[in-house]
C-alpha atoms as a PDB file:
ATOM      1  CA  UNK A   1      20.398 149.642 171.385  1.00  0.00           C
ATOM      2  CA  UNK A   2      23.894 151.142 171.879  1.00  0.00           C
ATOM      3  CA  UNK A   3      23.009 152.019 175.677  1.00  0.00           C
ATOM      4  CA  UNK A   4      22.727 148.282 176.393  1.00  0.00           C
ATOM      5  CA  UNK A   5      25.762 147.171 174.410  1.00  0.00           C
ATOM      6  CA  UNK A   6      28.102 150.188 176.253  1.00  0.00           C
ATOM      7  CA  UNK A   7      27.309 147.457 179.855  1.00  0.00           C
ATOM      8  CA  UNK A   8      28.212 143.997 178.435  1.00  0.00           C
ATOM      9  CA  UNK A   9      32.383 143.336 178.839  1.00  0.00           C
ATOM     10  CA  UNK A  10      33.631 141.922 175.681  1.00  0.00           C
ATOM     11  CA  UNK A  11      37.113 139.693 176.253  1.00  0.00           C
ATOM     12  CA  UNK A  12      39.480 138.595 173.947  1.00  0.00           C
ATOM     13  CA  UNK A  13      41.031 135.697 173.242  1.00  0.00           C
ATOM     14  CA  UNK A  14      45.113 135.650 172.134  1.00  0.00           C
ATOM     15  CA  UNK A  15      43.847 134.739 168.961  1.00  0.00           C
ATOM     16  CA  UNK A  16      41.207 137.138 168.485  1.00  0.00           C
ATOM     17  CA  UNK A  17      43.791 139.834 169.479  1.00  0.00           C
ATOM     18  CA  UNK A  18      46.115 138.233 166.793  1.00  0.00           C
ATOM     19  CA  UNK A  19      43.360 138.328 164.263  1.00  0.00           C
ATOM     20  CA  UNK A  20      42.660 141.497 165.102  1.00  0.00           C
ATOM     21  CA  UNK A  21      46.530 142.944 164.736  1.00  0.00           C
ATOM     22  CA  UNK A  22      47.435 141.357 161.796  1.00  0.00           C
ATOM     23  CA  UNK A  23      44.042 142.954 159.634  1.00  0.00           C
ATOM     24  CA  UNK A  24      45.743 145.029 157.320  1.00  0.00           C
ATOM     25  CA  UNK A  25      44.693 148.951 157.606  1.00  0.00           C
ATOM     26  CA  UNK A  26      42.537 150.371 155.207  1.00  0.00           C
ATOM     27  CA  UNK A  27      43.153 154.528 153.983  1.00  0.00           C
ATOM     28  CA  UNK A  28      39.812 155.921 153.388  1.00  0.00           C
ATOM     29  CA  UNK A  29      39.150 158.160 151.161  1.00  0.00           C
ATOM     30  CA  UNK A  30      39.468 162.147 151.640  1.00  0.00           C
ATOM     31  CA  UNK A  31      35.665 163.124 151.984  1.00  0.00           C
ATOM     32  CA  UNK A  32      33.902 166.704 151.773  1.00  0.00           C
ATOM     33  CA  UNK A  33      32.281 166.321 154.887  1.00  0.00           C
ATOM     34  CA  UNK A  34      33.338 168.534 157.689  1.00  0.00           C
ATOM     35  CA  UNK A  35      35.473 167.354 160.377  1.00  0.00           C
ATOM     36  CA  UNK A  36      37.579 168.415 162.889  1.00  0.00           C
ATOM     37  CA  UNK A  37      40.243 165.516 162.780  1.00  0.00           C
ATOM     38  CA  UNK A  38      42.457 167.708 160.731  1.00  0.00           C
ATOM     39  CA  UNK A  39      41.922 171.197 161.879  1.00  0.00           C
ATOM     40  CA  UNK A  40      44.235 173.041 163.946  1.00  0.00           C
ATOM     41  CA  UNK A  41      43.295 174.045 167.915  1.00  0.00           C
ATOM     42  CA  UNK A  42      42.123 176.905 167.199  1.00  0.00           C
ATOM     43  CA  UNK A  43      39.939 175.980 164.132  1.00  0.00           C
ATOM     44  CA  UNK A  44      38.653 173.264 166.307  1.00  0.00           C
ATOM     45  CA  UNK A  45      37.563 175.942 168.918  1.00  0.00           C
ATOM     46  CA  UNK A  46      36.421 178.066 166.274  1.00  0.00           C
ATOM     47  CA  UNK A  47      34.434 175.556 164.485  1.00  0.00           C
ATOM     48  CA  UNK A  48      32.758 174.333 167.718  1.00  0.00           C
ATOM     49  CA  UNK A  49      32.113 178.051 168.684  1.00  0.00           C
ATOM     50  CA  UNK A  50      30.154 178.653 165.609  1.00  0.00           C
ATOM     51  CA  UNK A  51      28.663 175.369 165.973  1.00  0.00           C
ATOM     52  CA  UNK A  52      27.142 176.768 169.246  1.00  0.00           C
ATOM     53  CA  UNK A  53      25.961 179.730 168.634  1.00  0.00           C
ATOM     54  CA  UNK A  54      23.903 178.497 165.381  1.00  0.00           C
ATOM     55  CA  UNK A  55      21.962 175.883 167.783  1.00  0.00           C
ATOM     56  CA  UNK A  56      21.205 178.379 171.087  1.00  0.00           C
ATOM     57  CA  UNK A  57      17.501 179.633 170.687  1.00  0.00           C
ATOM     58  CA  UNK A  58      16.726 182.889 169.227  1.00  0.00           C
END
């Protein structure tokens, strides 16, 4: 369960940190899914406004 994992401490080693630094990045690929990484302020507060007032009970 993620609940359990988010108390266990995790340390690194120097050469797990080194392993992890020198992975090379990855670009993923543009998607049509809606997120708000690339929206502006106040898109993002738009967006989440909307968001909102489609879930509150009618």
């Amino acid at each position: 369960m993620s609940t359990a994992v988010l108390n266990e401490a995790f340390i690194l080693n120097e050469s797990d940190i080194e392993k992890i630094l020198s992975t090379p990045s990855k670009k993923l690929p543009e998607t049509k899914a809606l997120h708000d990484v690339t929206l502006s302020q106040e898109e993002r507060i738009k967006n989440a406004k909307s968001i909102l007032a489609s879930r509150r009970c009618r």
